[in-house]
C-alpha atoms as a PDB file:
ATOM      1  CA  UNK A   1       8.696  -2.904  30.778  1.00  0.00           C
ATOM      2  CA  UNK A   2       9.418  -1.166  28.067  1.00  0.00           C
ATOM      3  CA  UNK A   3       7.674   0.072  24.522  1.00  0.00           C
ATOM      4  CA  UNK A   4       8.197  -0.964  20.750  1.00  0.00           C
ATOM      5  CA  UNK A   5       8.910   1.540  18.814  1.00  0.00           C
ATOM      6  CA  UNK A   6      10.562   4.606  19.120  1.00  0.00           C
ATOM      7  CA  UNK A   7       9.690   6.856  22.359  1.00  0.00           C
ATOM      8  CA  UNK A   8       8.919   9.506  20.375  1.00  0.00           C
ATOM      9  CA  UNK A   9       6.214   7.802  19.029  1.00  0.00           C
ATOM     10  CA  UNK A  10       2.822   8.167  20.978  1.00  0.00           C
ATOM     11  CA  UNK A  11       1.414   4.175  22.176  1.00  0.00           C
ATOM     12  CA  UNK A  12      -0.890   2.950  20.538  1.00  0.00           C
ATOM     13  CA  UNK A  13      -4.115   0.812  21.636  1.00  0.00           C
ATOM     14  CA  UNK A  14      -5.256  -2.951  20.575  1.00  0.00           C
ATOM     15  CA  UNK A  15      -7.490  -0.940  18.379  1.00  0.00           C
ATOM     16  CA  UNK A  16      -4.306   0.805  16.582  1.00  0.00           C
ATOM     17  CA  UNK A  17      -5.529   4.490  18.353  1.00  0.00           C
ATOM     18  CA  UNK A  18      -3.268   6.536  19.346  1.00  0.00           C
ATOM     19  CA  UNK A  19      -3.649   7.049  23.417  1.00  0.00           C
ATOM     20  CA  UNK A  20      -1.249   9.276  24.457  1.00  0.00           C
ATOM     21  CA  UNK A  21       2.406   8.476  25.586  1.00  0.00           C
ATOM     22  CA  UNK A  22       2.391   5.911  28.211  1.00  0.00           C
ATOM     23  CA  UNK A  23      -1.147   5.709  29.244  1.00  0.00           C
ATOM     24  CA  UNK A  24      -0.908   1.743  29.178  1.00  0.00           C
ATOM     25  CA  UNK A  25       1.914   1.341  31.221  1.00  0.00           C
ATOM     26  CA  UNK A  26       0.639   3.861  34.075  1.00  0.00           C
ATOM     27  CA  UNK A  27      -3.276   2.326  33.781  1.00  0.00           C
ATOM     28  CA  UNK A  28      -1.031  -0.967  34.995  1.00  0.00           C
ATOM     29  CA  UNK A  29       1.305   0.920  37.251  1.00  0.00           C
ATOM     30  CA  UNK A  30      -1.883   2.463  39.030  1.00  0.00           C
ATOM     31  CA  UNK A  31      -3.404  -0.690  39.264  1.00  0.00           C
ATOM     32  CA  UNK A  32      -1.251  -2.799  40.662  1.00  0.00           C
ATOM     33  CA  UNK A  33      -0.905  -0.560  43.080  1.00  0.00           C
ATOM     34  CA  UNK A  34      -4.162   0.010  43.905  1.00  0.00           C
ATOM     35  CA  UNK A  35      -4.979  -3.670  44.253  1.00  0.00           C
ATOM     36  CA  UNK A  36      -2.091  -4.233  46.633  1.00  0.00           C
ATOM     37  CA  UNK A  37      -2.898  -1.448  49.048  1.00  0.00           C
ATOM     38  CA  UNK A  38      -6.690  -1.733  48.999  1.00  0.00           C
ATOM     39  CA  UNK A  39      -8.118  -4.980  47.604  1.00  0.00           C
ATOM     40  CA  UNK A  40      -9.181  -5.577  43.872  1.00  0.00           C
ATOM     41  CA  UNK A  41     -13.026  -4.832  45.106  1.00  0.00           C
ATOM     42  CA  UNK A  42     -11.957  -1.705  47.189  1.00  0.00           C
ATOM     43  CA  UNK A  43     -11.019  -0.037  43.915  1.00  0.00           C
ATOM     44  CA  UNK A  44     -13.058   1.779  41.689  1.00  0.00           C
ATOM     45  CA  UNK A  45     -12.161   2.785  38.269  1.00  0.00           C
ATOM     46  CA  UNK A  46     -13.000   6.388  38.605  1.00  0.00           C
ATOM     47  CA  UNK A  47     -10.283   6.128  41.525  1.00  0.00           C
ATOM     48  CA  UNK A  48      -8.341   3.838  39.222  1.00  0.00           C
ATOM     49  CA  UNK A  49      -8.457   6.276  36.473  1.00  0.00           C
ATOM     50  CA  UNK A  50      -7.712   9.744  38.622  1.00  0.00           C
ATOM     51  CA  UNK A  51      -3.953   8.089  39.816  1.00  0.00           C
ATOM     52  CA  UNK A  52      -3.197   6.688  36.283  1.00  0.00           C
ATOM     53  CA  UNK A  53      -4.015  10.371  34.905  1.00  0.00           C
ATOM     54  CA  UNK A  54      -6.000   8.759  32.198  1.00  0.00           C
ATOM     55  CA  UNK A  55      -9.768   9.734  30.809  1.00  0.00           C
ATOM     56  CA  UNK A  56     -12.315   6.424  30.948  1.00  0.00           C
ATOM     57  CA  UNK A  57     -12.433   6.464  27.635  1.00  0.00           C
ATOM     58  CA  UNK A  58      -8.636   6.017  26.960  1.00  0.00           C
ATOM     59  CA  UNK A  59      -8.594   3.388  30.368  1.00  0.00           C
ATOM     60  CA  UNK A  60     -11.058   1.687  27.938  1.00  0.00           C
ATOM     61  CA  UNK A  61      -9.609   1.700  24.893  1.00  0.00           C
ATOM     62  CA  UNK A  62      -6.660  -0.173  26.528  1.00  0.00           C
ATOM     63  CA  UNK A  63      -9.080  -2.535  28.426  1.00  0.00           C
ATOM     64  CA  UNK A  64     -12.409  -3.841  28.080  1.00  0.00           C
ATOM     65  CA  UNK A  65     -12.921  -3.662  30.980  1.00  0.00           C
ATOM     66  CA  UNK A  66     -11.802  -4.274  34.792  1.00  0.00           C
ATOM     67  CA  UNK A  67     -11.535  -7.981  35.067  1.00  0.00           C
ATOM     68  CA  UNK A  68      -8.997  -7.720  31.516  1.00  0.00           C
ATOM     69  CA  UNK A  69      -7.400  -5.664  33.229  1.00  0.00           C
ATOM     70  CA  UNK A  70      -6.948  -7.057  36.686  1.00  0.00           C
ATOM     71  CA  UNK A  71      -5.758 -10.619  34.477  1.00  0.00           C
ATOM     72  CA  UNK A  72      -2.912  -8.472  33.002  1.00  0.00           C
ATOM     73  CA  UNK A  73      -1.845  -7.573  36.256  1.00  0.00           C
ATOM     74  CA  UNK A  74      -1.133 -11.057  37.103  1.00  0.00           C
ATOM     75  CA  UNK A  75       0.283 -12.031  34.542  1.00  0.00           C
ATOM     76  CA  UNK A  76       2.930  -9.743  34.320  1.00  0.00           C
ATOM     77  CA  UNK A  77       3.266 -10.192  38.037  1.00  0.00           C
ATOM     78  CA  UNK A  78       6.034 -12.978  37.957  1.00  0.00           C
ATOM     79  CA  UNK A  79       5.810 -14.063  34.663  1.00  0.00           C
ATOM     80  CA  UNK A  80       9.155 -16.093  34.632  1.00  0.00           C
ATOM     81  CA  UNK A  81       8.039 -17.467  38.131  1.00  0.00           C
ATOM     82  CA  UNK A  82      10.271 -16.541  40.825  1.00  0.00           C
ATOM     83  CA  UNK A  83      13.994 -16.210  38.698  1.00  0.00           C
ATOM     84  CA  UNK A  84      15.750 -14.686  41.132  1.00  0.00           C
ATOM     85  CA  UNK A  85      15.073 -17.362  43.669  1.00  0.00           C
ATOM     86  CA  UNK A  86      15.145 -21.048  41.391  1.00  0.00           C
ATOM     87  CA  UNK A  87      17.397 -19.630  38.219  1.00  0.00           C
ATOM     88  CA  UNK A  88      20.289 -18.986  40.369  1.00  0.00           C
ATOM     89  CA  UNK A  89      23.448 -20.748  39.339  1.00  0.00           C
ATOM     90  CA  UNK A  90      25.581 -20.089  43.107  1.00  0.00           C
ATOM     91  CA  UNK A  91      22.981 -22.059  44.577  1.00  0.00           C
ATOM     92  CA  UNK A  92      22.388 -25.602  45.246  1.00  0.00           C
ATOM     93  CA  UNK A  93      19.176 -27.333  44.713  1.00  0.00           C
ATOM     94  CA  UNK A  94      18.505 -27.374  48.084  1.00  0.00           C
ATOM     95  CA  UNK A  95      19.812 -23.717  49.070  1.00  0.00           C
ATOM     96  CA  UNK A  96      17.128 -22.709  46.178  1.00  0.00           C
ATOM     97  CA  UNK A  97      14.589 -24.429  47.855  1.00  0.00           C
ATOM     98  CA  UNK A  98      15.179 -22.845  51.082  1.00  0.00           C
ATOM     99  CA  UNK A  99      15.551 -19.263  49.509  1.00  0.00           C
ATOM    100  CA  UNK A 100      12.146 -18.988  48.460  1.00  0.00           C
ATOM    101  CA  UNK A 101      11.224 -18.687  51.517  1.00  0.00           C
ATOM    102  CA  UNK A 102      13.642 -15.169  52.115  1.00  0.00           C
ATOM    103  CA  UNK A 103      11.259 -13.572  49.153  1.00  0.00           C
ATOM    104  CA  UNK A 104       8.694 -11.726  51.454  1.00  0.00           C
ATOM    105  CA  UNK A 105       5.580 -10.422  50.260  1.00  0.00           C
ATOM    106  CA  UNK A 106       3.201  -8.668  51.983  1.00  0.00           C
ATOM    107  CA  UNK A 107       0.458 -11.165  50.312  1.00  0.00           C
ATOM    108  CA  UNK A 108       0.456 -13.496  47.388  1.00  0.00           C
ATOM    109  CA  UNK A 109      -1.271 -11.495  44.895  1.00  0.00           C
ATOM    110  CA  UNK A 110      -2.548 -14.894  43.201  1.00  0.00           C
ATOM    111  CA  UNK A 111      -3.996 -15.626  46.608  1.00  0.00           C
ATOM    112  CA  UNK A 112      -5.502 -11.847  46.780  1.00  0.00           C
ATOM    113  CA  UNK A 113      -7.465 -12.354  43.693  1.00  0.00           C
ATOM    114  CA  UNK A 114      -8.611 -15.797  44.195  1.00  0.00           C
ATOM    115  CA  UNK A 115      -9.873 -14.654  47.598  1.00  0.00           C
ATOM    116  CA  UNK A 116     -12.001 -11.169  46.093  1.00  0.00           C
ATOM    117  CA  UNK A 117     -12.987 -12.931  42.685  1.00  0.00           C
ATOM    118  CA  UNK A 118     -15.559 -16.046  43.303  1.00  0.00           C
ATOM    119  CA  UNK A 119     -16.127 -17.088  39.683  1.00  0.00           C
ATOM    120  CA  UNK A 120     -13.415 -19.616  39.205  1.00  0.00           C
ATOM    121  CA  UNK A 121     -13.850 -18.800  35.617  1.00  0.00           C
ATOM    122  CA  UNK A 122     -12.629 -15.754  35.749  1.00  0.00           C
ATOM    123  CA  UNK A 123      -9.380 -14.868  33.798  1.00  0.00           C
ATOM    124  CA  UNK A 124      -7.744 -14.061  36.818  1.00  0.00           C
ATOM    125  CA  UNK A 125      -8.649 -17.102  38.804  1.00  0.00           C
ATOM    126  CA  UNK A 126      -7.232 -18.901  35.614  1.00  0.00           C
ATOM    127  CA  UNK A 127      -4.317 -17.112  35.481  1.00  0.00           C
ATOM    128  CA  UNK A 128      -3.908 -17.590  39.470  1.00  0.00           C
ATOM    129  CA  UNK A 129      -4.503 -21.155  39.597  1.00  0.00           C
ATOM    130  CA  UNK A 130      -2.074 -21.827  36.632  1.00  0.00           C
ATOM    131  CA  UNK A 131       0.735 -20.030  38.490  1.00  0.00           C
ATOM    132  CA  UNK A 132       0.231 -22.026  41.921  1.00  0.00           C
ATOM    133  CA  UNK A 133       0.779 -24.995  39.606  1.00  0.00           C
ATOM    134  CA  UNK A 134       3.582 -23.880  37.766  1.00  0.00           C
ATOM    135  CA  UNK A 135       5.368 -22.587  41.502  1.00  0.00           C
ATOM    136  CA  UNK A 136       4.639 -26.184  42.746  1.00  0.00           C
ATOM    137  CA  UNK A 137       6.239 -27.449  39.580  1.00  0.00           C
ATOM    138  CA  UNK A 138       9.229 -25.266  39.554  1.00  0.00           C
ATOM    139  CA  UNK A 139       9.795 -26.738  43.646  1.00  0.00           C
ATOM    140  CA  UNK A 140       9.182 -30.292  42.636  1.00  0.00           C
ATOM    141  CA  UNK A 141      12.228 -30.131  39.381  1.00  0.00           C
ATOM    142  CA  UNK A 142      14.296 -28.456  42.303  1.00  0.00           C
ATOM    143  CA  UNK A 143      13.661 -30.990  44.797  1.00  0.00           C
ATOM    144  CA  UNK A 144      13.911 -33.524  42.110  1.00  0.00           C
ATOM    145  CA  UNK A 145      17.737 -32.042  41.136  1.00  0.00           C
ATOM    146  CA  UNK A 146      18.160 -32.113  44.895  1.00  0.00           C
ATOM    147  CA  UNK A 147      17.585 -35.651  44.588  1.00  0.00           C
ATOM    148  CA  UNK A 148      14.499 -35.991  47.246  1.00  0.00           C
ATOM    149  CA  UNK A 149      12.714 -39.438  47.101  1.00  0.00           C
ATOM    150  CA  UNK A 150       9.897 -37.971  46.218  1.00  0.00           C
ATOM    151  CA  UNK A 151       9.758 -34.603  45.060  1.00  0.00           C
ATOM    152  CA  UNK A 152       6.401 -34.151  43.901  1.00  0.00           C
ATOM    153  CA  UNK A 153       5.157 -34.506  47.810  1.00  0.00           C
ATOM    154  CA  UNK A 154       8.006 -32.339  48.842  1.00  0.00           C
ATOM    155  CA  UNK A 155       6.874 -29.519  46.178  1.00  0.00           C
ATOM    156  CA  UNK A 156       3.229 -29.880  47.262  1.00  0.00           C
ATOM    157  CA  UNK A 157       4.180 -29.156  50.721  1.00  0.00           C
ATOM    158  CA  UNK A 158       6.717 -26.269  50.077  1.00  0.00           C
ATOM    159  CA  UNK A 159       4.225 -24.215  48.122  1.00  0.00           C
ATOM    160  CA  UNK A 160       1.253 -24.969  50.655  1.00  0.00           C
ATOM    161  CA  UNK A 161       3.856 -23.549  53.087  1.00  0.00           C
ATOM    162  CA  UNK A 162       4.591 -20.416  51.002  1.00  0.00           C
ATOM    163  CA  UNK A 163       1.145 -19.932  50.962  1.00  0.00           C
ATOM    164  CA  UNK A 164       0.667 -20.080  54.424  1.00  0.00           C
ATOM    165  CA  UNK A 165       3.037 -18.120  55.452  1.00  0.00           C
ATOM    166  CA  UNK A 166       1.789 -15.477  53.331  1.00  0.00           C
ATOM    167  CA  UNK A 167      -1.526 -15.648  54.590  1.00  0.00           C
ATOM    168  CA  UNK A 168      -0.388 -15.978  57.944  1.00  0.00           C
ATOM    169  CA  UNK A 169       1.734 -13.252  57.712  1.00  0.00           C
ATOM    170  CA  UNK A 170      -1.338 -11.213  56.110  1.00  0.00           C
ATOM    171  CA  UNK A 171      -4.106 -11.952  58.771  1.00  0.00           C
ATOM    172  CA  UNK A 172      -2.084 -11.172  61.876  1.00  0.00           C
ATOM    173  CA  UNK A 173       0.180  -8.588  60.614  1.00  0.00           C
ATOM    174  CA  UNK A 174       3.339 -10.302  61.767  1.00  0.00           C
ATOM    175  CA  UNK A 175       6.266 -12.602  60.664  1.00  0.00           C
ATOM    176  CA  UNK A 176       5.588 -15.600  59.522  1.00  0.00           C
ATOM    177  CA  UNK A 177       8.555 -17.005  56.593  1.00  0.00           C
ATOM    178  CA  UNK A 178      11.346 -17.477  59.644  1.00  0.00           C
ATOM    179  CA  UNK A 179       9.317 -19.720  61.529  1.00  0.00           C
ATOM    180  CA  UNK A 180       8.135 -21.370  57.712  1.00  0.00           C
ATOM    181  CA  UNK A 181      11.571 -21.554  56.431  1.00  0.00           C
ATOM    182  CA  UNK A 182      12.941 -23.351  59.849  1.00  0.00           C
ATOM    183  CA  UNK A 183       9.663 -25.923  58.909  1.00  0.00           C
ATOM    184  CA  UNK A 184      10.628 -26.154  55.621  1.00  0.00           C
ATOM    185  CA  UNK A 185      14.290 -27.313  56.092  1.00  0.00           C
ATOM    186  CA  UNK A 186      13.291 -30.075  58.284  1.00  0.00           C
ATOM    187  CA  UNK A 187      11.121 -30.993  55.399  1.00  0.00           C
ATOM    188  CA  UNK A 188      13.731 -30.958  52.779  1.00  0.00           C
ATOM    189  CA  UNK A 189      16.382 -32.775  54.894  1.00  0.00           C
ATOM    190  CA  UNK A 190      13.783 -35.225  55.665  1.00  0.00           C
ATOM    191  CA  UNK A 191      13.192 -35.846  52.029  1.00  0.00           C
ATOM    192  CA  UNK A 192      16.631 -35.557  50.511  1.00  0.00           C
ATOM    193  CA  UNK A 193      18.336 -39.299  51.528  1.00  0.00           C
ATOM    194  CA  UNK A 194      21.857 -39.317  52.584  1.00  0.00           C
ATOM    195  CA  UNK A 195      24.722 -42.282  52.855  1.00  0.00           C
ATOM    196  CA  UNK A 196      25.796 -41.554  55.843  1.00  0.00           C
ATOM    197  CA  UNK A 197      22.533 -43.208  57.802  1.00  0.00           C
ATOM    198  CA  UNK A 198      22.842 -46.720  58.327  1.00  0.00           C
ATOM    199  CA  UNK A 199      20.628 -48.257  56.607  1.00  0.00           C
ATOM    200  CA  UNK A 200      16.942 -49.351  58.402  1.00  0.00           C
ATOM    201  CA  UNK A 201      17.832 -46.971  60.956  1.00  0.00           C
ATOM    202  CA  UNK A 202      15.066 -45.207  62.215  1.00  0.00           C
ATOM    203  CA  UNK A 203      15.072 -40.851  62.974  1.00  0.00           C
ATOM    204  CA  UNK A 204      14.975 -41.168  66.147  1.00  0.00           C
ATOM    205  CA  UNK A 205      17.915 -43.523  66.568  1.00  0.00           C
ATOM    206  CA  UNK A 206      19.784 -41.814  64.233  1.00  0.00           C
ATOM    207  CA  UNK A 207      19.141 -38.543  66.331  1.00  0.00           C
ATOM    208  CA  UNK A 208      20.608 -40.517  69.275  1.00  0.00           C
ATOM    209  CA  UNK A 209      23.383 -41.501  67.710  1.00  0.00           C
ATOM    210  CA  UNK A 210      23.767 -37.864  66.533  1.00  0.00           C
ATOM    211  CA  UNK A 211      23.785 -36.604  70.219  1.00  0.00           C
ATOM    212  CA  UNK A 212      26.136 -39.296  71.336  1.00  0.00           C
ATOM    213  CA  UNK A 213      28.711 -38.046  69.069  1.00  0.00           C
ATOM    214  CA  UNK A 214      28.634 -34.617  69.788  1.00  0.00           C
ATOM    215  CA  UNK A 215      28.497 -34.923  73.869  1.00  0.00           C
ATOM    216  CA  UNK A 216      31.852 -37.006  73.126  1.00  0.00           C
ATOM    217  CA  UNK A 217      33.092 -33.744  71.009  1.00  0.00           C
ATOM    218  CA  UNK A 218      32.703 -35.525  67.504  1.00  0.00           C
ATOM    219  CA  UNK A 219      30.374 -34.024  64.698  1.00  0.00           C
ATOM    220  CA  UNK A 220      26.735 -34.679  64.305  1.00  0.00           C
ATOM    221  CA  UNK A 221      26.399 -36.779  61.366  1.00  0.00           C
ATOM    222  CA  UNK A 222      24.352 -35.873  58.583  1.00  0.00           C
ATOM    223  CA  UNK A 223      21.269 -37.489  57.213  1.00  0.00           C
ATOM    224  CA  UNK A 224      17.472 -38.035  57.718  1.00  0.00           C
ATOM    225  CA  UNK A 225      17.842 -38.011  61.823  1.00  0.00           C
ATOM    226  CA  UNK A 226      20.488 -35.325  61.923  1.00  0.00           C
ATOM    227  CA  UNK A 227      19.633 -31.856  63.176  1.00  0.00           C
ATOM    228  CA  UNK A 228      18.690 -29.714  59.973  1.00  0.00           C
ATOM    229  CA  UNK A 229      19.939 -26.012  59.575  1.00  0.00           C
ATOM    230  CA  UNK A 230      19.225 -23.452  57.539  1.00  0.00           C
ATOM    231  CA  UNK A 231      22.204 -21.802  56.153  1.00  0.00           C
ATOM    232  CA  UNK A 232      22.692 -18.660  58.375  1.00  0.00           C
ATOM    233  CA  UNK A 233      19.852 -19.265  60.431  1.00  0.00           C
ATOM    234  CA  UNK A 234      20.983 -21.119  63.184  1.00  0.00           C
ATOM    235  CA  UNK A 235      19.629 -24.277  64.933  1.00  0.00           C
ATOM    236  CA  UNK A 236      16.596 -25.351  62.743  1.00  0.00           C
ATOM    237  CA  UNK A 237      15.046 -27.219  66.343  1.00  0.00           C
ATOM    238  CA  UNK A 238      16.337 -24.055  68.177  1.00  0.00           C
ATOM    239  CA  UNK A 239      14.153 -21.284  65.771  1.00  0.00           C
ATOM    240  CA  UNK A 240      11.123 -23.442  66.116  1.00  0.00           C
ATOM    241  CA  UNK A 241      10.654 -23.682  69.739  1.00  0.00           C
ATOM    242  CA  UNK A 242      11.083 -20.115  69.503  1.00  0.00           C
ATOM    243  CA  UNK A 243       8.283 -18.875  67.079  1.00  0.00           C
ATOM    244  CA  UNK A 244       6.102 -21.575  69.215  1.00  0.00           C
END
């Protein structure tokens, strides 16, 4: 993140004051921080203020006040939502809907302020809910490039499976995306249609089908009853009866 103008010049505020060289950028770096490790209502400003190395006054001349400033955080959070994961170009649609779920954070930060911050007027809880609908949107063009019957559904239910995981992960201090990422590539298969079952046929006689081919040393076939892997991972069936 970086500063217009010349660094030799000192930052100024909203107010066109000069602050002192950087004071913006650490008030942010202190809070975000702060937020993450403790909670948004765990942290005071006087705390807030003492790790940024930054007077109240100039904290204030940045911000107006807390809840400005615990917006900005969010916003500059992801702002491109998730470009590493869905702007990759070695990837196919499906491979990018499956690596969102390798992106592990401790906890959603979106989720985090939703959860401290009742007022759903707030400008965080705005900012929060229009990111969850921009992440669902971003997995619904993906799933729609994948070419799943319906990729709206299929969105829905990968981001309501991000988010669970992340909460999941959160409230019992454990793993949660492997056994989240096997679910979600049952859903994708599921939802992405394939030639290769006849059609009418039903899952579970496709599965059988599947099974009879490979006891007589042939290849599973692919397509809404075939076994679903995640690439790398192993037996999708397999990882779920394990994390059971």
């Amino acid at each position: 993140m970086g500063y217009a103008g010349r660094v030799t010049e000192l930052e100024k505020g909203p107010r066109g004051l000069r602050r002192g060289r950087g004071a913006r950028e650490r008030i942010l770096g202190a809070s975000q921080q702060l937020f993450r490790d403790q909670g948004i209502n765990g942290t005071g400003m006087d705390q807030l203020c003492a790790v940024a190395e930054v007077s109240k006054r100039t904290l204030y001349q940045h911000f107006t006040g807390k809840d400005e400033l615990i917006a900005e955080c969010l916003r500059r959070f992801d702002p491109d939502i998730l470009p590493e994961v869905f702007d990759r170009t070695d990837l196919t649609p499906r491979e990018r809907l499956l690596a969102a779920f390798d992106v592990h954070a401790p906890l959603c930060p979106f989720i985090a302020a939703a959860v401290e911050i009742p007022d759903p007027g707030h400008p965080a809880r705005v900012h929060a809910r229009n990111y969850k609908k921009g992440f669902a949107a971003r997995l619904t063009d993906t799933a729609r490039e994948a070419g799943a019957t319906n990729p709206e559904q299929l969105g829905e239910q990968l981001a309501l499976l991000l988010d669970g995981a992340s909460a999941r992960s959160r409230v019992l201090n454990t793993e949660a995306f492997t056994t989240a990422a096997a679910i979600a590539a049952v859903l994708v298969d599921n939802a992405i249609p394939t030639a290769a079952a006849p059609a009418g046929a039903s899952a579970v006689e496709q599965h059988g089908q599947d099974d009879d081919d490979a006891g007589r040393g042939g290849a599973p076939r692919s397509g809404r009853g075939a076994v679903a892997e995640h690439p790398g991972q192993g037996h999708i069936l397999d990882r779920i009866t394990e994390q059971m």
